[in-house]
C-alpha atoms as a PDB file:
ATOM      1  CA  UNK A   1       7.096 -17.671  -8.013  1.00  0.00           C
ATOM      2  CA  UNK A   2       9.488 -15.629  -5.338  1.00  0.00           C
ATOM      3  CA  UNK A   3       8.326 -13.153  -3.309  1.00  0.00           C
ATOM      4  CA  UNK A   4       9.924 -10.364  -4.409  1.00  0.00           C
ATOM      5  CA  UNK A   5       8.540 -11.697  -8.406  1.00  0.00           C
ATOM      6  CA  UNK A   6       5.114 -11.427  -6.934  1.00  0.00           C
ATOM      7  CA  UNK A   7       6.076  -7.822  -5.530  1.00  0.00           C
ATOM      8  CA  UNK A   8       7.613  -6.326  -8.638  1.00  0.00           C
ATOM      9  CA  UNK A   9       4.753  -7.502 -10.673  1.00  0.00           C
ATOM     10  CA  UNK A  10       1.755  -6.799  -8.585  1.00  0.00           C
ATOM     11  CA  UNK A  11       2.189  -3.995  -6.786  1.00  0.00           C
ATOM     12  CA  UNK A  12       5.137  -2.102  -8.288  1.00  0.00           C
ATOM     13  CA  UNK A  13       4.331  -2.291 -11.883  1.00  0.00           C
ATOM     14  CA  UNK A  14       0.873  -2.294 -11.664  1.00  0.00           C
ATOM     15  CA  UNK A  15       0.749   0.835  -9.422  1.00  0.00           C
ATOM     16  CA  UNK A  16       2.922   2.795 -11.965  1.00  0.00           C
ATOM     17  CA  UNK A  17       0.819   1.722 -15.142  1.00  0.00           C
ATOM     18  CA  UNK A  18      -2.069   2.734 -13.113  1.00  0.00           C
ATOM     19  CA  UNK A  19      -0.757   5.939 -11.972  1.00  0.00           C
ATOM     20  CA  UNK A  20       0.290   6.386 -15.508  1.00  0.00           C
ATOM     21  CA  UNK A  21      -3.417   6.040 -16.371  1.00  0.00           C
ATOM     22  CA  UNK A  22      -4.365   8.523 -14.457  1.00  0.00           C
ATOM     23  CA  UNK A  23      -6.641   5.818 -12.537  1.00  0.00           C
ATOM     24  CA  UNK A  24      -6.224   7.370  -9.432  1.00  0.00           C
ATOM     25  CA  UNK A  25      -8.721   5.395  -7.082  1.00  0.00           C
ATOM     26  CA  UNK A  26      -7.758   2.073  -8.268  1.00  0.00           C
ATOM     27  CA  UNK A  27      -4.383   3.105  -7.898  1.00  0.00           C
ATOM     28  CA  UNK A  28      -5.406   4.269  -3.923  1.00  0.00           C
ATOM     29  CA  UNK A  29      -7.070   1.335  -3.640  1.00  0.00           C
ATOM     30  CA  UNK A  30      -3.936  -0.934  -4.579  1.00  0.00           C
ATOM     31  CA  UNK A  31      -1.834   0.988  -2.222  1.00  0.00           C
ATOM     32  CA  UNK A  32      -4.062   0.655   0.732  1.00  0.00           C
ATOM     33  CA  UNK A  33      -4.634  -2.692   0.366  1.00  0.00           C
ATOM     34  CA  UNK A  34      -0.871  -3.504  -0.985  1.00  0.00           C
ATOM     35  CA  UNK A  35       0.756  -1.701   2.612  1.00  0.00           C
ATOM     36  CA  UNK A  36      -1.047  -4.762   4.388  1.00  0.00           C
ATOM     37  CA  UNK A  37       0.227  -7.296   1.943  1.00  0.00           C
ATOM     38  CA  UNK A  38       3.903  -5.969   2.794  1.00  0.00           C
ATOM     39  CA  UNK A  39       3.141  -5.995   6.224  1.00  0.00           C
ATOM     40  CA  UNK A  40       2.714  -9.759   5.976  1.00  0.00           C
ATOM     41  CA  UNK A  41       6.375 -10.331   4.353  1.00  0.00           C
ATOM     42  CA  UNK A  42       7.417  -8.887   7.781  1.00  0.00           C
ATOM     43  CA  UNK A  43       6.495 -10.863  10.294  1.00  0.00           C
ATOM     44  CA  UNK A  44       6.799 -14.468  11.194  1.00  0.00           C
ATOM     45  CA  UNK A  45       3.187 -15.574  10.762  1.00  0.00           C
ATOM     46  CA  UNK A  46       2.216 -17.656   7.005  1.00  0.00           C
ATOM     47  CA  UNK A  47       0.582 -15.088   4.155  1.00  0.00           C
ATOM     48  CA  UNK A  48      -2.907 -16.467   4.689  1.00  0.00           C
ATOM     49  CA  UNK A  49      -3.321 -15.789   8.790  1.00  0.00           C
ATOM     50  CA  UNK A  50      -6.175 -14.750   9.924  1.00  0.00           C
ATOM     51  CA  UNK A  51      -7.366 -11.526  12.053  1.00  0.00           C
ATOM     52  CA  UNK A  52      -3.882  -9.943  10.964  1.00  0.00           C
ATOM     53  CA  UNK A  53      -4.592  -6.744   8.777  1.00  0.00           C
ATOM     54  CA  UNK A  54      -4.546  -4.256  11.205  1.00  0.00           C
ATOM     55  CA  UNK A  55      -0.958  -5.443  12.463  1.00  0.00           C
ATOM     56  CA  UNK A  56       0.779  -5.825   9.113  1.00  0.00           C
ATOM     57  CA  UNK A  57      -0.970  -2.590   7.994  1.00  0.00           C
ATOM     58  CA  UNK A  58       0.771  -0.955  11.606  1.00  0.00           C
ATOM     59  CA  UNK A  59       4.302  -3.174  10.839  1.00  0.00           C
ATOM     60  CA  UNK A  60       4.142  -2.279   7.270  1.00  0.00           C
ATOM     61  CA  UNK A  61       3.840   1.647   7.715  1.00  0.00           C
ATOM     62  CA  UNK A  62       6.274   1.475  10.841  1.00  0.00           C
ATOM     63  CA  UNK A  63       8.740  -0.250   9.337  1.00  0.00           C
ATOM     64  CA  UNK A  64       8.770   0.739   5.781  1.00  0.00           C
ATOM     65  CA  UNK A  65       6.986   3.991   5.286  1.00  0.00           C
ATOM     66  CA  UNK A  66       8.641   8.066   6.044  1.00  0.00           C
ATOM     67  CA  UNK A  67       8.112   8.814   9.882  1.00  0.00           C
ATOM     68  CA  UNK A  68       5.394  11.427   9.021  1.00  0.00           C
ATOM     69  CA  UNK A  69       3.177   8.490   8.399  1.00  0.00           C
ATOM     70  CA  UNK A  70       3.800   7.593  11.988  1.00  0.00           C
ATOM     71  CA  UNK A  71       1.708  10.287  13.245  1.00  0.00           C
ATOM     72  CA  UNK A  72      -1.229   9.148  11.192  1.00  0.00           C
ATOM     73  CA  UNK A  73      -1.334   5.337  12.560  1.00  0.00           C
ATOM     74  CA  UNK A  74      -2.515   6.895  16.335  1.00  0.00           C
ATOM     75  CA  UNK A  75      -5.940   5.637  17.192  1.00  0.00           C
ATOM     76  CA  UNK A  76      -5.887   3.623  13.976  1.00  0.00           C
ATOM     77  CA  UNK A  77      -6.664   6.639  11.834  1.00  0.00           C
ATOM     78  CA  UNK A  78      -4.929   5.576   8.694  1.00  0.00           C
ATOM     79  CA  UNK A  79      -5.935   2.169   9.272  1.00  0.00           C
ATOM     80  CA  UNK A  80      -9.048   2.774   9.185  1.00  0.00           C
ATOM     81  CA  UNK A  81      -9.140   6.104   6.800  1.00  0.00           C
ATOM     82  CA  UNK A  82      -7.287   4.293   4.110  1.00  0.00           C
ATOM     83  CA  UNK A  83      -7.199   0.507   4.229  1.00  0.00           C
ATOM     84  CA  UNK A  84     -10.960  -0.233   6.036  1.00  0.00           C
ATOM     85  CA  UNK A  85     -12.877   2.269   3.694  1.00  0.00           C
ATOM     86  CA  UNK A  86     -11.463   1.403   0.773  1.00  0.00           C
ATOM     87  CA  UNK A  87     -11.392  -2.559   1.227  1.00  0.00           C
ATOM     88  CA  UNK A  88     -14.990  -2.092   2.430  1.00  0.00           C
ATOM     89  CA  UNK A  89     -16.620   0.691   0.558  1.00  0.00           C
ATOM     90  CA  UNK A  90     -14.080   1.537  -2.361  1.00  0.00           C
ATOM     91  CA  UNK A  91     -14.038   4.705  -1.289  1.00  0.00           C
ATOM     92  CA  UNK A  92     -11.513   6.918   1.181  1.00  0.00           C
ATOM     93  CA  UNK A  93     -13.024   8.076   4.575  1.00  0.00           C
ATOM     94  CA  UNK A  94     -14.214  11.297   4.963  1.00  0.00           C
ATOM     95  CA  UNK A  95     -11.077  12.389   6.394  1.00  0.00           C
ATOM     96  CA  UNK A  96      -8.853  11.624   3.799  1.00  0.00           C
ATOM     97  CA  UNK A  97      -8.980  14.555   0.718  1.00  0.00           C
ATOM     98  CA  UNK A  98      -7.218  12.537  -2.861  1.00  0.00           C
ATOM     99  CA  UNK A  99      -5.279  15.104  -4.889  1.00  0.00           C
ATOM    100  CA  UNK A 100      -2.918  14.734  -7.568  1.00  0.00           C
ATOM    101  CA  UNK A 101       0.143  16.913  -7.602  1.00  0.00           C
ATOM    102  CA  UNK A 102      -1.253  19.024 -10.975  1.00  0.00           C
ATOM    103  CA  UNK A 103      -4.428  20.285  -9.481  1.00  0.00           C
ATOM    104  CA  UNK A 104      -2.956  20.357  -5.894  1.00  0.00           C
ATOM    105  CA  UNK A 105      -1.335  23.774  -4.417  1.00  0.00           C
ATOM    106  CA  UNK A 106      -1.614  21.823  -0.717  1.00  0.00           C
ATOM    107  CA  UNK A 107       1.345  19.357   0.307  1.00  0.00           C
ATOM    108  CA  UNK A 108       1.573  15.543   0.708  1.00  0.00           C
ATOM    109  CA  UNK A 109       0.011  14.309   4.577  1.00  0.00           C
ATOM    110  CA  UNK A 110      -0.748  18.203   4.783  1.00  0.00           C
ATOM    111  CA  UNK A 111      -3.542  18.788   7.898  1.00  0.00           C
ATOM    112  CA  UNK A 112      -6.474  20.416   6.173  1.00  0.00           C
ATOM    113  CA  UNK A 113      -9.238  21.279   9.314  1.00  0.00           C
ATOM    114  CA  UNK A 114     -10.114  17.812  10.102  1.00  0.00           C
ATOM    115  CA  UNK A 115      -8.956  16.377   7.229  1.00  0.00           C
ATOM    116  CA  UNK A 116      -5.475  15.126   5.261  1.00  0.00           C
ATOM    117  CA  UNK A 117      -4.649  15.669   2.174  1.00  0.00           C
ATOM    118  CA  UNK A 118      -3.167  12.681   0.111  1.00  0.00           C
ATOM    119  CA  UNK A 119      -1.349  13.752  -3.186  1.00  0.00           C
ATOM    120  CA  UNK A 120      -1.877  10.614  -5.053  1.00  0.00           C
ATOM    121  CA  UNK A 121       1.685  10.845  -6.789  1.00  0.00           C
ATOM    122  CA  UNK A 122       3.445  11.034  -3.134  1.00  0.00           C
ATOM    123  CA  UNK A 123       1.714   8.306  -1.706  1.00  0.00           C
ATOM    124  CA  UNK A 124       2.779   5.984  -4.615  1.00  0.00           C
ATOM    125  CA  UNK A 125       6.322   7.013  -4.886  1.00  0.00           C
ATOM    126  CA  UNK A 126       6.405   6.123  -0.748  1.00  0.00           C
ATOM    127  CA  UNK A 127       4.923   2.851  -1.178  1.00  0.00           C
ATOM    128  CA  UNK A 128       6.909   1.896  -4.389  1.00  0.00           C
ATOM    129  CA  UNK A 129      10.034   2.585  -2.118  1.00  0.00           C
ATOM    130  CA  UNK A 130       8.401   0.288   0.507  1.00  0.00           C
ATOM    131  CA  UNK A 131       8.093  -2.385  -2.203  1.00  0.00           C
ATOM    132  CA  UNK A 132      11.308  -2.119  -3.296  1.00  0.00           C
ATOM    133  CA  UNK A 133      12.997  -2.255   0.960  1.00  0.00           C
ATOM    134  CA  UNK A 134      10.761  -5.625   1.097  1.00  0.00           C
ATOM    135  CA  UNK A 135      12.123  -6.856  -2.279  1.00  0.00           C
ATOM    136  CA  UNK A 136      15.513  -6.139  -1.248  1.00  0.00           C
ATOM    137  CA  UNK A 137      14.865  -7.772   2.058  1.00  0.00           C
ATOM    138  CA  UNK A 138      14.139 -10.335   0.423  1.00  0.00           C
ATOM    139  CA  UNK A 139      16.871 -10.366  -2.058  1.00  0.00           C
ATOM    140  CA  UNK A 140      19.546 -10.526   0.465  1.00  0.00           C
ATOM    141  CA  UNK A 141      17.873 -13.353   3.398  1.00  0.00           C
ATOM    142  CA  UNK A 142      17.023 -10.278   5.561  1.00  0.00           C
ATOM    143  CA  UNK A 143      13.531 -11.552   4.947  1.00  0.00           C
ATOM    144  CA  UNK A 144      12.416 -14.601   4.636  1.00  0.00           C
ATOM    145  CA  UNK A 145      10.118 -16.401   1.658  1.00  0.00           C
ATOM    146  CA  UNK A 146       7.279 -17.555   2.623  1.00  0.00           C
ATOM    147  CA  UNK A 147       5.190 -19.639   0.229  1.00  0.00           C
ATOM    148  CA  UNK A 148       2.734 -18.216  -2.032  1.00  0.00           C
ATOM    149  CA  UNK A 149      -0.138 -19.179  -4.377  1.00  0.00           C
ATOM    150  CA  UNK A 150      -0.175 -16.864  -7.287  1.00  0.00           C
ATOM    151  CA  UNK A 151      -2.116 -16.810 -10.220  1.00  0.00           C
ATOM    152  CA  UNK A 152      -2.290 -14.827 -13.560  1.00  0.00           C
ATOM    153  CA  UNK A 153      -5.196 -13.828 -15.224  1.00  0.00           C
ATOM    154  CA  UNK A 154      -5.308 -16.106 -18.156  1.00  0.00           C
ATOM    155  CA  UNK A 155      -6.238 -15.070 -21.750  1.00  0.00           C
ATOM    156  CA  UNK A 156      -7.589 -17.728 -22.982  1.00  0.00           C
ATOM    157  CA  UNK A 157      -9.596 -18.083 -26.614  1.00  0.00           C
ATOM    158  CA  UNK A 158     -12.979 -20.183 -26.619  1.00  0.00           C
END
């Protein structure tokens, strides 16, 4: 399977039938763990390097997400806030607030005291258009494939 087959399946359709759910914290989840994952298409290492997260995760948002995230990778705050907590505890940090845009009168990345507001529906639309600049990427040669194992869950009758 291509890249970009393993990106439109994994991470772009499954984070729309999720947000379609209304399954908002898998959804987060998917996304904070998925900005990594493009991260790796980036740069020059194989998929399966170790000690790498936190520099795909930096390369993913840099090169792929609106500037405003920029502000929110200093001291490793969104790392940490949004990939580490939910990887490790399935859970955001305590600095991160999850709203969707129908309960939500704050905006998108809006400060909030000490906190940050994430409107669930922004956050997906911005990483869906990062999915799509990596599949394109990788459409066109701009990036390059790098090889894969992939595996489908299997439905299989006893």
């Amino acid at each position: 399977m291509k890249n970009e087959e393993f990106i439109q399946r994994r991470l772009l359709e499954e984070s729309q039938k999720l947000l379609e759910a209304q399954f908002y914290f898998p959804v987060f989840f998917l996304v904070s763990q998925g900005i990594e994952t493009l991260g790796s298409f980036l740069d020059k290492k194989p998929l399966a390097a170790k000690r790498q997260s936190k520099k795909r995760f930096h390369l993913a948002v840099k090169e792929l997400f609106p500037e405003v995230y920029l502000d929110l990778t200093e001291n490793d705050w969104l790392y940490k806030q949004l990939r580490c907590t939910m990887s490790h505890m399935c859970s955001p940090g305590g600095f991160v607030v999850l709203e969707t845009k129908t309960t939500s009168k704050n905006q998108h990345l809006q400060r909030l005291a000490s906190k940050r507001i994430f409107i669930i529906e922004d956050l997906v639309a911005d990483f869906q258009q990062a999915c799509i600049h990596v599949v394109q990427g990788l459409e066109s040669g701009v990036i390059k494939q790098k090889a894969m194992a992939f595996s489908e869950i299997q439905n299989h009758k006893l």
